[in-house]
C-alpha atoms as a PDB file:
ATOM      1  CA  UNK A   1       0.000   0.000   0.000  1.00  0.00           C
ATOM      2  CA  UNK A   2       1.186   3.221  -1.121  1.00  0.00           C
ATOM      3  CA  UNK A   3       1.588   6.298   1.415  1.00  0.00           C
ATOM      4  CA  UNK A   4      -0.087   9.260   0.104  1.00  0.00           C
ATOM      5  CA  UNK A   5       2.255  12.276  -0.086  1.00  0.00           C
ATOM      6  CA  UNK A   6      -0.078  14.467   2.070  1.00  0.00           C
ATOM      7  CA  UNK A   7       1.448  12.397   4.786  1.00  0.00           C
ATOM      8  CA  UNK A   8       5.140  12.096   3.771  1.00  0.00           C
ATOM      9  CA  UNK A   9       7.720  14.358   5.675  1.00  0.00           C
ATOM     10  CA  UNK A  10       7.538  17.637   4.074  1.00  0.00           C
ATOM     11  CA  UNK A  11       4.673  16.848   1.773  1.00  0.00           C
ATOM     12  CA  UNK A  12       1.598  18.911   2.436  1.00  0.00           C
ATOM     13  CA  UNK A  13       0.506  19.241   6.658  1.00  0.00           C
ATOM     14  CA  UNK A  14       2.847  20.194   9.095  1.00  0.00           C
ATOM     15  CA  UNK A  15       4.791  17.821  11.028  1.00  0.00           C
ATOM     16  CA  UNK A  16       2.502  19.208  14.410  1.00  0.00           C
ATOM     17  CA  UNK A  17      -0.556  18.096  12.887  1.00  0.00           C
ATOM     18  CA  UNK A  18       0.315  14.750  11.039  1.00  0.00           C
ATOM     19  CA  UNK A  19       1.068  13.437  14.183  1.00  0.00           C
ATOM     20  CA  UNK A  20      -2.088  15.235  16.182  1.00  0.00           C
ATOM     21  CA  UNK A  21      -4.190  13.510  13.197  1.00  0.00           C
ATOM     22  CA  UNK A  22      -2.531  10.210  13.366  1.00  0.00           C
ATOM     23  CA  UNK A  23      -2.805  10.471  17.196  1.00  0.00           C
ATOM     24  CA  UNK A  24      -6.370  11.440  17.173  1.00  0.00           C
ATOM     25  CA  UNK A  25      -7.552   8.847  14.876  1.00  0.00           C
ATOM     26  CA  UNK A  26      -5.334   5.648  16.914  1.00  0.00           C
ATOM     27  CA  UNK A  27      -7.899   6.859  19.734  1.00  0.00           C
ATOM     28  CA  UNK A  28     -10.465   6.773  18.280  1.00  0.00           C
ATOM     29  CA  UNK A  29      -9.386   3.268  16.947  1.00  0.00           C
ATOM     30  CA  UNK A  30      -8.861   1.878  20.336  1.00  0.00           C
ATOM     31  CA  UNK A  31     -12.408   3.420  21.751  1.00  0.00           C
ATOM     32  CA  UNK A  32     -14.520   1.992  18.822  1.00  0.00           C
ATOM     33  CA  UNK A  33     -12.766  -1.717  19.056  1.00  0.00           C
ATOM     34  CA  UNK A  34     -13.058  -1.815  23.238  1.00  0.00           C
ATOM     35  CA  UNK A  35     -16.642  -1.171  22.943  1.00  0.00           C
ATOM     36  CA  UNK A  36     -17.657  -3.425  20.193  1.00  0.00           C
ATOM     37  CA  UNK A  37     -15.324  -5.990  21.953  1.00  0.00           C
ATOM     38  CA  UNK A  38     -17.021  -5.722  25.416  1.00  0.00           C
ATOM     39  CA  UNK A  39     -13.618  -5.087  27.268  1.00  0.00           C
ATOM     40  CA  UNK A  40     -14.952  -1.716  27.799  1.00  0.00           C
ATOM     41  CA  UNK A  41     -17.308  -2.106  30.697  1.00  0.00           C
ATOM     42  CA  UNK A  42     -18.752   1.128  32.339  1.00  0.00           C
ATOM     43  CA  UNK A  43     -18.352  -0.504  36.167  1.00  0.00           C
ATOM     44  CA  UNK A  44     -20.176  -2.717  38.239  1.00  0.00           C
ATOM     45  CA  UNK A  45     -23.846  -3.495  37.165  1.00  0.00           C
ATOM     46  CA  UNK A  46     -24.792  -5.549  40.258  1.00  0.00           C
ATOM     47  CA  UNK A  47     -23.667  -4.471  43.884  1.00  0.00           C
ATOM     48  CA  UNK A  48     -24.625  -5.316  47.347  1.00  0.00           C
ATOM     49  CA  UNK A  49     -24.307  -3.568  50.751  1.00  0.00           C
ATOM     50  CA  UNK A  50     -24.514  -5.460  54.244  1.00  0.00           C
ATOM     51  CA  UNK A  51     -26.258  -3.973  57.076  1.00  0.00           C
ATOM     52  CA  UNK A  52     -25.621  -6.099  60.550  1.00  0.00           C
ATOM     53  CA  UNK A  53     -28.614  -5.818  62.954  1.00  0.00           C
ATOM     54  CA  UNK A  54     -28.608  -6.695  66.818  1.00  0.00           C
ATOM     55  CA  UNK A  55     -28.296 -10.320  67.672  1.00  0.00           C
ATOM     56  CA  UNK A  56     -32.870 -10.939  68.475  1.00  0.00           C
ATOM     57  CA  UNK A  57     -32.320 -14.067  70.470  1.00  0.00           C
ATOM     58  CA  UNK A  58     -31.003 -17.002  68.252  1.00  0.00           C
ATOM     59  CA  UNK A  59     -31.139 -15.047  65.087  1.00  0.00           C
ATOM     60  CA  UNK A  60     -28.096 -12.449  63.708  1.00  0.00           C
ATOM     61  CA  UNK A  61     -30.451 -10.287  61.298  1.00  0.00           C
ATOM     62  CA  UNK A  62     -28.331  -9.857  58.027  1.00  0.00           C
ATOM     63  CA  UNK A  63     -29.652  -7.224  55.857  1.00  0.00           C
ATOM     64  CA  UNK A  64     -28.712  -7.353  52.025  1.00  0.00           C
ATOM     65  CA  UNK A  65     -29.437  -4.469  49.521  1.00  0.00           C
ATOM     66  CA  UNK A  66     -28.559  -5.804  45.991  1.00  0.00           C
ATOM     67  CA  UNK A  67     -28.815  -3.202  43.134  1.00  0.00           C
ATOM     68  CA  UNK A  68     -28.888  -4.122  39.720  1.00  0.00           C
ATOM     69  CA  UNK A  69     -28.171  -0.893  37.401  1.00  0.00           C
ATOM     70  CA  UNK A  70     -28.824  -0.804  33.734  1.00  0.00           C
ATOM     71  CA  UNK A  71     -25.837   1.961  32.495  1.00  0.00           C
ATOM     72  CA  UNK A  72     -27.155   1.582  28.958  1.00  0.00           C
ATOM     73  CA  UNK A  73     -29.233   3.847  26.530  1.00  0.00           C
ATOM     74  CA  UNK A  74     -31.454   0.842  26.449  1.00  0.00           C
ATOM     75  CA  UNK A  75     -34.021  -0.878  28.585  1.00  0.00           C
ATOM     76  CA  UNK A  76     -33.140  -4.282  30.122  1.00  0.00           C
ATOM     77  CA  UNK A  77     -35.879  -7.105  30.837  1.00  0.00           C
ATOM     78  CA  UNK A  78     -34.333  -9.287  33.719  1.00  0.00           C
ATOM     79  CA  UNK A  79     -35.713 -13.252  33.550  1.00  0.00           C
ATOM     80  CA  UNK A  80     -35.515 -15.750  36.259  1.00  0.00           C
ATOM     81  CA  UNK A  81     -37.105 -19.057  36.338  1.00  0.00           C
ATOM     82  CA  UNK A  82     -38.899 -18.261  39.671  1.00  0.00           C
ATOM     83  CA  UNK A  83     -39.263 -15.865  42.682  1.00  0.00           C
ATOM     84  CA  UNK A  84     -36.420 -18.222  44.625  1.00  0.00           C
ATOM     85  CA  UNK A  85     -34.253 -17.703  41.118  1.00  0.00           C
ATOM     86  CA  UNK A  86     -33.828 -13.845  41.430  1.00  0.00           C
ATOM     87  CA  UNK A  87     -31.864 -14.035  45.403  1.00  0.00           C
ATOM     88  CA  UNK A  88     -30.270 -16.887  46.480  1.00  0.00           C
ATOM     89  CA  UNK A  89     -27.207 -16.680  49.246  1.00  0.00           C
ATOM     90  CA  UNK A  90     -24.951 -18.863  51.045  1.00  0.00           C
ATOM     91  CA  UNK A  91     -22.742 -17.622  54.006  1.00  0.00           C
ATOM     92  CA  UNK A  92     -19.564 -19.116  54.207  1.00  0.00           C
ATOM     93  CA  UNK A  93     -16.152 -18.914  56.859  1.00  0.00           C
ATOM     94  CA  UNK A  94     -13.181 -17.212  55.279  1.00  0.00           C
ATOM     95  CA  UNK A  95     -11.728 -20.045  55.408  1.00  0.00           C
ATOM     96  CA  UNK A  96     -14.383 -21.592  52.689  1.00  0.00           C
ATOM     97  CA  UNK A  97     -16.209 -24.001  55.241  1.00  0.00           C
ATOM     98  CA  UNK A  98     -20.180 -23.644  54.770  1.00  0.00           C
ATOM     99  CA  UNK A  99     -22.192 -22.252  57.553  1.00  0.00           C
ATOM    100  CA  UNK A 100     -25.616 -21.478  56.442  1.00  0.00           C
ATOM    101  CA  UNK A 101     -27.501 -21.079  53.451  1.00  0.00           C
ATOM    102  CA  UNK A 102     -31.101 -20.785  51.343  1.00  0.00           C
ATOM    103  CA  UNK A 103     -32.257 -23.474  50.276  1.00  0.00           C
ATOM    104  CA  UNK A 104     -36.248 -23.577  48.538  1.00  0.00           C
ATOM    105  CA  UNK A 105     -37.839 -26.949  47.398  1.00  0.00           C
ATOM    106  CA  UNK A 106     -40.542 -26.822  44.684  1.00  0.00           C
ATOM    107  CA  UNK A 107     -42.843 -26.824  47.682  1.00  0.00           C
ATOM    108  CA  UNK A 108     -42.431 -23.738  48.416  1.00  0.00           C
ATOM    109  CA  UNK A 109     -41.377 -21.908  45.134  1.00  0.00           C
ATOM    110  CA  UNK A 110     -43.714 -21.777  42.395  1.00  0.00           C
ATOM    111  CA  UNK A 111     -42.239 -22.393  39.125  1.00  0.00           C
ATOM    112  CA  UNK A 112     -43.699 -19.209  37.595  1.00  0.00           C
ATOM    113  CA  UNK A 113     -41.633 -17.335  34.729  1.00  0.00           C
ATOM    114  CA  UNK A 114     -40.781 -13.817  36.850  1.00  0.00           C
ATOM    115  CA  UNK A 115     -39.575 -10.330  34.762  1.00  0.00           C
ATOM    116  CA  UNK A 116     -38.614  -6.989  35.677  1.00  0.00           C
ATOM    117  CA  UNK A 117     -38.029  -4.152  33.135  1.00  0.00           C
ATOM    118  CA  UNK A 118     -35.193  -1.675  34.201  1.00  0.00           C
ATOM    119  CA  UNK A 119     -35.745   1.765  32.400  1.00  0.00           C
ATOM    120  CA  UNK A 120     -32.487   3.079  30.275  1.00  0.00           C
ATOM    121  CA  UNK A 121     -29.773   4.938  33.355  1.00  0.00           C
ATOM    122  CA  UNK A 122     -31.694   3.426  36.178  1.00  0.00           C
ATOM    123  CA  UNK A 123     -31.757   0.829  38.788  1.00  0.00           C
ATOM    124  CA  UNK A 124     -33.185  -1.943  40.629  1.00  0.00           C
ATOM    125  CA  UNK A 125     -32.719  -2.524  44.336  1.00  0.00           C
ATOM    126  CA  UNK A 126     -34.325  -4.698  47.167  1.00  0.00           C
ATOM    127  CA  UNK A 127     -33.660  -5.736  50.389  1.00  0.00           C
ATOM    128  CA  UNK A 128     -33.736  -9.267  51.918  1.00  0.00           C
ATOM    129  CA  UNK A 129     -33.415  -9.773  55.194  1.00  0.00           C
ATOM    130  CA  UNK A 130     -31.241 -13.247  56.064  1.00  0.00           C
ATOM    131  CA  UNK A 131     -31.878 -14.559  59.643  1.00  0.00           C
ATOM    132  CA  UNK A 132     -28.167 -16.298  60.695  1.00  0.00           C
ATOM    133  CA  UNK A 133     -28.526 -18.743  63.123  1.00  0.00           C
ATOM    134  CA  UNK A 134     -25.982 -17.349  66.089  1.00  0.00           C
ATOM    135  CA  UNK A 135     -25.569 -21.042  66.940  1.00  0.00           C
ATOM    136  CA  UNK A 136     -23.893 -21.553  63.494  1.00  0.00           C
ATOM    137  CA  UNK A 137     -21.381 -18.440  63.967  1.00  0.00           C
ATOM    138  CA  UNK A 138     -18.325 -18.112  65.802  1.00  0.00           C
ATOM    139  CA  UNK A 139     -17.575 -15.538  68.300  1.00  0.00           C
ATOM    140  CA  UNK A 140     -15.404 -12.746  66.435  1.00  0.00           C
ATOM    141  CA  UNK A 141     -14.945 -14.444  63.125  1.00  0.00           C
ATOM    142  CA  UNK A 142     -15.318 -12.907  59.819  1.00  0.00           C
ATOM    143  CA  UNK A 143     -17.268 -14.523  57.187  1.00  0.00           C
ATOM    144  CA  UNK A 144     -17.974 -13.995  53.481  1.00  0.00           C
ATOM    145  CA  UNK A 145     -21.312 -13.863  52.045  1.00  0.00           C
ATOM    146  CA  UNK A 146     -21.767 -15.975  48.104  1.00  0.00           C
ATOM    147  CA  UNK A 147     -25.176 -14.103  46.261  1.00  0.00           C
ATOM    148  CA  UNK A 148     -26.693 -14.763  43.243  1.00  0.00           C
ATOM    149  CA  UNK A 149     -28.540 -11.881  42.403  1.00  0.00           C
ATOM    150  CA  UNK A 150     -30.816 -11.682  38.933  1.00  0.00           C
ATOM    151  CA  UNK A 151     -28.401 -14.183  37.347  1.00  0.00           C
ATOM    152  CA  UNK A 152     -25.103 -12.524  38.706  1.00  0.00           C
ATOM    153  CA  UNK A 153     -22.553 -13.907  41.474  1.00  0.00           C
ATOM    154  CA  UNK A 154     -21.004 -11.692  44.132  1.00  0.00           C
ATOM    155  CA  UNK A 155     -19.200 -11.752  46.880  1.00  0.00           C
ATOM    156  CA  UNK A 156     -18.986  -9.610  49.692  1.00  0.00           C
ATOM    157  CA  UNK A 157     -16.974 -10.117  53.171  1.00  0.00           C
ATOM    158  CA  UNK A 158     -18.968  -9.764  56.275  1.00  0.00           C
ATOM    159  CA  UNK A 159     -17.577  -8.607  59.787  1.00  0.00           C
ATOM    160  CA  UNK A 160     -17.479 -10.708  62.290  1.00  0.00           C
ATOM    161  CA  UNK A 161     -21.325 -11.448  63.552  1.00  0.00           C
ATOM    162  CA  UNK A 162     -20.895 -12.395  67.031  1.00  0.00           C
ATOM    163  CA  UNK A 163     -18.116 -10.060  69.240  1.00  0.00           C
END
């Protein structure tokens, strides 16, 4: 391929702008192919914050509040397979050992086909509230909380529950 002579040393634009042009456009190159790629992401769509509530007899209340954020231009319809589909959680030791979790037979989770539209720029949230049985927990150890929230894992640490 032939370089035109605009672009050739001396030939046409000054030095100060060739490269400004060539400069400008690799930019512009790397933008367009990170988007259409999907290495570009524009941060965290799903999050979760812990609130720890007085110890009510045998029960550590745990209070979750998952946001799911839709960043794009576009609306976003959010499936699950059921209501027990859209929140599930298991709390585990740091150390990886399982100490209590959700678990919801057919029984008592309808099979029913649950959506929820999230307008362009906006969010989601809810709060669950996760009764930890205190006989489970360990006096002053920290644990870490696995969530599966509209289809997407996290993990957050949790102080310790009992002091």
């Amino acid at each position: 391929m032939r370089i035109p002579d605009w672009l050739k040393p001396g030939g046409g634009l000054p030095g100060a702008m060739r490269t400004t042009l060539l400069t400008i456009l690799a930019v512009v190159a790397v933008g367009i192919a990170l988007q259409y790629t999907g290495l570009y992401q524009t941060g965290e769509t799903v999050t979760a914050s812990l609130t720890v509530g007085a110890r009510q007899g045998d029960v550590v209340p745990l209070t979750v509040t998952a946001r799911y954020t839709n960043p794009d231009d576009e609306g976003l319809l959010l499936t699950a397979e059921g209501p027990c589909d859209v929140f599930r959680w298991m709390l585990l030791t740091s150390g990886g050992d399982f100490v209590q979790g959700e678990y919801r037979g057919e029984e008592s989770c309808p099979q029913v086909h649950v959506e929820q539209w999230v307008q362009p720029e906006h969010y989601l949230e809810q709060s669950y509230e996760l009764a930890i049985e205190a006989d489970r927990l360990k006096r002053g150890e920290p644990y870490v909380l696995h969530m599966r929230y509209w289809g997407t894992d996290l993990r957050k640490d949790v102080p310790a529950l009992i002091e």
